[in-house]
PDB file of N, CA and C in Angstrom:
ATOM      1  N   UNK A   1      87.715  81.131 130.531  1.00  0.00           N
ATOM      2  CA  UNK A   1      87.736  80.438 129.260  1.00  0.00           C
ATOM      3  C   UNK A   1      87.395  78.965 129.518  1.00  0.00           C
ATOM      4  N   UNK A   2      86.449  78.362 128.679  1.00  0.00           N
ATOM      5  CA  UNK A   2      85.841  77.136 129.307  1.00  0.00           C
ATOM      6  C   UNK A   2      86.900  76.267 128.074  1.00  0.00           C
ATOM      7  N   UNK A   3      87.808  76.151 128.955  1.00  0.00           N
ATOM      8  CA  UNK A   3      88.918  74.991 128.484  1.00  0.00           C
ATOM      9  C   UNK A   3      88.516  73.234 128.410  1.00  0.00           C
ATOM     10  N   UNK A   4      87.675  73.178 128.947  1.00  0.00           N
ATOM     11  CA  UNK A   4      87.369  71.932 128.824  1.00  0.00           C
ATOM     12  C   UNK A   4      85.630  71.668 128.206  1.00  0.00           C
ATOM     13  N   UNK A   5      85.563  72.646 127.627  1.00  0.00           N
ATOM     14  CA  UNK A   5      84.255  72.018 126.812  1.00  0.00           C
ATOM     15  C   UNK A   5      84.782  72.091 124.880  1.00  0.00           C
ATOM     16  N   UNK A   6      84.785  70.805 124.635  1.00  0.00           N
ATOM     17  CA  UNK A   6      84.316  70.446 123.464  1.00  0.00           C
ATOM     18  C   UNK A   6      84.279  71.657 122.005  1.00  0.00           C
ATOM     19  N   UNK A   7      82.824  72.057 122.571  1.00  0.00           N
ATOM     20  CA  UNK A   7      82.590  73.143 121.634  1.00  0.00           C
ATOM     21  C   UNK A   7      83.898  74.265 121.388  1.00  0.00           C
ATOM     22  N   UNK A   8      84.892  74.761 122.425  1.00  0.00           N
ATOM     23  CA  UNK A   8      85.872  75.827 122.722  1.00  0.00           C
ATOM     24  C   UNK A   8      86.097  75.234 121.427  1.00  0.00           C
ATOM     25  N   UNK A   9      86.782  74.018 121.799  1.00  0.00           N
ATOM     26  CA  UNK A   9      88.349  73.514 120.561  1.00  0.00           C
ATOM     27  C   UNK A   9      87.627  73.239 119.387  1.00  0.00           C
ATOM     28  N   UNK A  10      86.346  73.258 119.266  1.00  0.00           N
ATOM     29  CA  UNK A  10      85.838  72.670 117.823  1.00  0.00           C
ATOM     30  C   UNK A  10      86.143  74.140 117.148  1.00  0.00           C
ATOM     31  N   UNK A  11      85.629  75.724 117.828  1.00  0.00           N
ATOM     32  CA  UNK A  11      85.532  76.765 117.329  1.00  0.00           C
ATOM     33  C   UNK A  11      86.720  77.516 117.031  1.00  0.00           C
ATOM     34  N   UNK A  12      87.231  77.319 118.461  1.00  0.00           N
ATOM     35  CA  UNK A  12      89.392  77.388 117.975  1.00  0.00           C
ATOM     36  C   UNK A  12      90.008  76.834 116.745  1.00  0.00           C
ATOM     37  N   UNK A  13      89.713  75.482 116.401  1.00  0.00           N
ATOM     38  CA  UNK A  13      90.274  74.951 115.723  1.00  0.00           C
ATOM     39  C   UNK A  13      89.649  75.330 114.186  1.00  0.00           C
ATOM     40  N   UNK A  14      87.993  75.827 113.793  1.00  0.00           N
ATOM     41  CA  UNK A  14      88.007  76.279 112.798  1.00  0.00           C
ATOM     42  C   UNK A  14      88.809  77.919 112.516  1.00  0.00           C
ATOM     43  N   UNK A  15      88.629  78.783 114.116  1.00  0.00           N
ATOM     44  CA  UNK A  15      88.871  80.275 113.860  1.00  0.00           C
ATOM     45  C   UNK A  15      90.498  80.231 113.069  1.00  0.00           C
ATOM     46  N   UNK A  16      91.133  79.261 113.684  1.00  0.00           N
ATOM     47  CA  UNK A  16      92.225  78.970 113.830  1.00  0.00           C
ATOM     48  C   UNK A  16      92.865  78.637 111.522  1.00  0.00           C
ATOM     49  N   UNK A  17      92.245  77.660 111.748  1.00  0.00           N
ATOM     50  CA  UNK A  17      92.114  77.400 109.723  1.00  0.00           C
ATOM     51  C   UNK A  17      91.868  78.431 109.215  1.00  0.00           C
ATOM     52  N   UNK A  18      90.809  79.282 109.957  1.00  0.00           N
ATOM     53  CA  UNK A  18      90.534  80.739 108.880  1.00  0.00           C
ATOM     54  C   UNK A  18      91.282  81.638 108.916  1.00  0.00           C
ATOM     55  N   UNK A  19      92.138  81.919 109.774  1.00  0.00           N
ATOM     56  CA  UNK A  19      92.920  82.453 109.962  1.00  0.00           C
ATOM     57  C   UNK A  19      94.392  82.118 109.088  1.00  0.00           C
ATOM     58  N   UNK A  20      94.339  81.097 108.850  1.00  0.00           N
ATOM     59  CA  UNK A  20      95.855  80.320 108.008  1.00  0.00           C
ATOM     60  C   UNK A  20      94.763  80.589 106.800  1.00  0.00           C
ATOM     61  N   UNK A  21      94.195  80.808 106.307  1.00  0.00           N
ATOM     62  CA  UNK A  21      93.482  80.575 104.942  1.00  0.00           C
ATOM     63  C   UNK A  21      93.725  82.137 104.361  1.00  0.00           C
ATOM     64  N   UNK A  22      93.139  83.126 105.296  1.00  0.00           N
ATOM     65  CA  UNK A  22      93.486  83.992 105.179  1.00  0.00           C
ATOM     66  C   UNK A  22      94.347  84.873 104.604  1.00  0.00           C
ATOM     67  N   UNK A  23      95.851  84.528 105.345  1.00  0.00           N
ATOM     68  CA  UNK A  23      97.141  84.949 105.612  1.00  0.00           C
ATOM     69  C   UNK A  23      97.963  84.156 104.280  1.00  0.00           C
ATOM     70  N   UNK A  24      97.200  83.362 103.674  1.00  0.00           N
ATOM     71  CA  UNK A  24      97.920  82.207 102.351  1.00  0.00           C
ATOM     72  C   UNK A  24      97.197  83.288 101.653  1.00  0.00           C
ATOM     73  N   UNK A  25      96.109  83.793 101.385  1.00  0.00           N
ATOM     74  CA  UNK A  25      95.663  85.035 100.728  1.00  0.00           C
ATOM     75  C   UNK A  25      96.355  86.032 100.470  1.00  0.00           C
ATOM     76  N   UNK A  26      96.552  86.757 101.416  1.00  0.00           N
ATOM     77  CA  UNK A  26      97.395  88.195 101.956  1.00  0.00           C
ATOM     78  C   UNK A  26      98.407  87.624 101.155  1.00  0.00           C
ATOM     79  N   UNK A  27      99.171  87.414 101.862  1.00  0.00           N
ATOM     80  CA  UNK A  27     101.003  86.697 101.433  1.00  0.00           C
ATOM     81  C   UNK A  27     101.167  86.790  99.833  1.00  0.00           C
ATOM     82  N   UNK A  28     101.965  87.337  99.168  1.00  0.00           N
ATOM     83  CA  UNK A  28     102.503  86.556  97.842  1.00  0.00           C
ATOM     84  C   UNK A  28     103.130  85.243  98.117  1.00  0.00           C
ATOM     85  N   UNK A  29     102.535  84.926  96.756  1.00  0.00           N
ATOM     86  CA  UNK A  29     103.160  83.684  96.380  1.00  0.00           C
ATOM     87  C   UNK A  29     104.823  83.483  95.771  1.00  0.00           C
ATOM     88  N   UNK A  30     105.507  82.299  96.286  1.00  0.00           N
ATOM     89  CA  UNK A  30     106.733  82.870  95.309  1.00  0.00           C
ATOM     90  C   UNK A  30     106.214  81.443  93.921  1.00  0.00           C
ATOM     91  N   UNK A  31     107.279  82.873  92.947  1.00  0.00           N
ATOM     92  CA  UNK A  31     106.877  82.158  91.323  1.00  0.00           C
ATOM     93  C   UNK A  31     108.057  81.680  91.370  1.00  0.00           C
ATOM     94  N   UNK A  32     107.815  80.244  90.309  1.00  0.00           N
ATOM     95  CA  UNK A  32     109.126  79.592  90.164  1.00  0.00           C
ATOM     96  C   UNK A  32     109.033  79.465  89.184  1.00  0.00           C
ATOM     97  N   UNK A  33     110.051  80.156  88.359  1.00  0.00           N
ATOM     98  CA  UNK A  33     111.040  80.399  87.090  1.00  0.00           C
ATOM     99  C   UNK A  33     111.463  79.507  86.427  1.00  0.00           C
ATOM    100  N   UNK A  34     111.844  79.757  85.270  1.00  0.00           N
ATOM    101  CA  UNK A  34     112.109  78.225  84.348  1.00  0.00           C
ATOM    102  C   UNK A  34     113.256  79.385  83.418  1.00  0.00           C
ATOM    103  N   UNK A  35     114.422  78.810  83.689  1.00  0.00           N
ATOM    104  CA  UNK A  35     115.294  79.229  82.816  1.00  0.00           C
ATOM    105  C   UNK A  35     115.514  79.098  81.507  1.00  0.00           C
ATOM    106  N   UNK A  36     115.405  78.872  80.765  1.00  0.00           N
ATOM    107  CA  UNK A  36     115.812  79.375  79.150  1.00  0.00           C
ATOM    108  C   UNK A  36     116.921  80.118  78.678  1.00  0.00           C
ATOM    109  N   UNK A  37     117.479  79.223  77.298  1.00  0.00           N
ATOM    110  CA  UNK A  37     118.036  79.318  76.864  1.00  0.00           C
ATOM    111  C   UNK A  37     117.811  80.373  75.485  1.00  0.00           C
ATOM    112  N   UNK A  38     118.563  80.899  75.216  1.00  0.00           N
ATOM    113  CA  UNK A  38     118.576  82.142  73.839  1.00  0.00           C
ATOM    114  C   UNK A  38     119.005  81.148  72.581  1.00  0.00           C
ATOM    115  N   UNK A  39     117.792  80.736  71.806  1.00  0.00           N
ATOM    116  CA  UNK A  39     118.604  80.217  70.200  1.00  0.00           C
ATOM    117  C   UNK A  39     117.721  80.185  68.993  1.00  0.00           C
ATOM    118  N   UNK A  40     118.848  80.942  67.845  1.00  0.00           N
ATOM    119  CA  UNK A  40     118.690  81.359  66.916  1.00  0.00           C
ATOM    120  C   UNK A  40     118.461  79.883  65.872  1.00  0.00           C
ATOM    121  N   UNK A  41     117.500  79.539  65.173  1.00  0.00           N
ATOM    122  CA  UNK A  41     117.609  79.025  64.551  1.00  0.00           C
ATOM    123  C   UNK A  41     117.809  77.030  65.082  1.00  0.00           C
ATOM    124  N   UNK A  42     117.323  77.529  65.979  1.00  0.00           N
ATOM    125  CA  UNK A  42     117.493  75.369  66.912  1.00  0.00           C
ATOM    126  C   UNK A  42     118.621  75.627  67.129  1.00  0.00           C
ATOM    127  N   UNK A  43     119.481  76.950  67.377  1.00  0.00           N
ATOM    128  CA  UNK A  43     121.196  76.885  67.736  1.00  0.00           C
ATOM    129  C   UNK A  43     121.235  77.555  68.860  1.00  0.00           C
ATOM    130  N   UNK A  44     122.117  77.349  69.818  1.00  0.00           N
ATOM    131  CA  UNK A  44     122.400  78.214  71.123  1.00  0.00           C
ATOM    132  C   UNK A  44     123.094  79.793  70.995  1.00  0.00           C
ATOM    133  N   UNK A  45     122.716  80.603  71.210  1.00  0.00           N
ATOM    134  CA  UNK A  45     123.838  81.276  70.959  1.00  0.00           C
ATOM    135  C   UNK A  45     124.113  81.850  72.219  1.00  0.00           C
ATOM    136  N   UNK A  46     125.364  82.056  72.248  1.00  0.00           N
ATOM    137  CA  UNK A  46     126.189  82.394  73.218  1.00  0.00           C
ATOM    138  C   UNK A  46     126.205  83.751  73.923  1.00  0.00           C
ATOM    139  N   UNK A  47     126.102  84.268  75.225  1.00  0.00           N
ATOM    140  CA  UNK A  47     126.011  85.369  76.127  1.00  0.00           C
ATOM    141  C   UNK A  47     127.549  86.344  75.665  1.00  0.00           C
ATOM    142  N   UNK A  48     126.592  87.625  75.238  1.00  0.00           N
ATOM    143  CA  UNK A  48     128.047  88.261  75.530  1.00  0.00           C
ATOM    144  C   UNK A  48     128.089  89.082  76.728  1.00  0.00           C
ATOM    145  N   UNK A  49     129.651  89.321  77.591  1.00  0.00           N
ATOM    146  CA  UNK A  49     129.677  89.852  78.460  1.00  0.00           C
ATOM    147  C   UNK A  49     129.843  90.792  78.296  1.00  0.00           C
ATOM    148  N   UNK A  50     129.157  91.800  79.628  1.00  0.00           N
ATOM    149  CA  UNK A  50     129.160  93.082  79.782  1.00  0.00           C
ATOM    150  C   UNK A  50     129.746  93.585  80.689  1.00  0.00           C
TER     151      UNK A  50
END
């Protein structure tokens, strides 16, 4: 492995990005949620328990 030429790490270092570009592909994303409130009329109404 020619560790000391130039070109290696220029080609490593792109294989390397495509590889993380990739895998951000594959992967789900996580969704971030927005909580809300339940109201009738501009009023809150209240949870009943179960």
């Amino acid at each position: 492995m020619p560790v000391d030429d130039w070109q290696f790490w220029v080609v490593t270092a792109v294989g390397a990005l495509a590889a993380l570009w990739l895998i951000r592909l594959v992967l789900p994303k996580k969704q971030k949620g927005t909580k809300t409130s339940l109201t009738v009329g501009g009023k809150p109404v209240k949870k009943s328990g179960s």
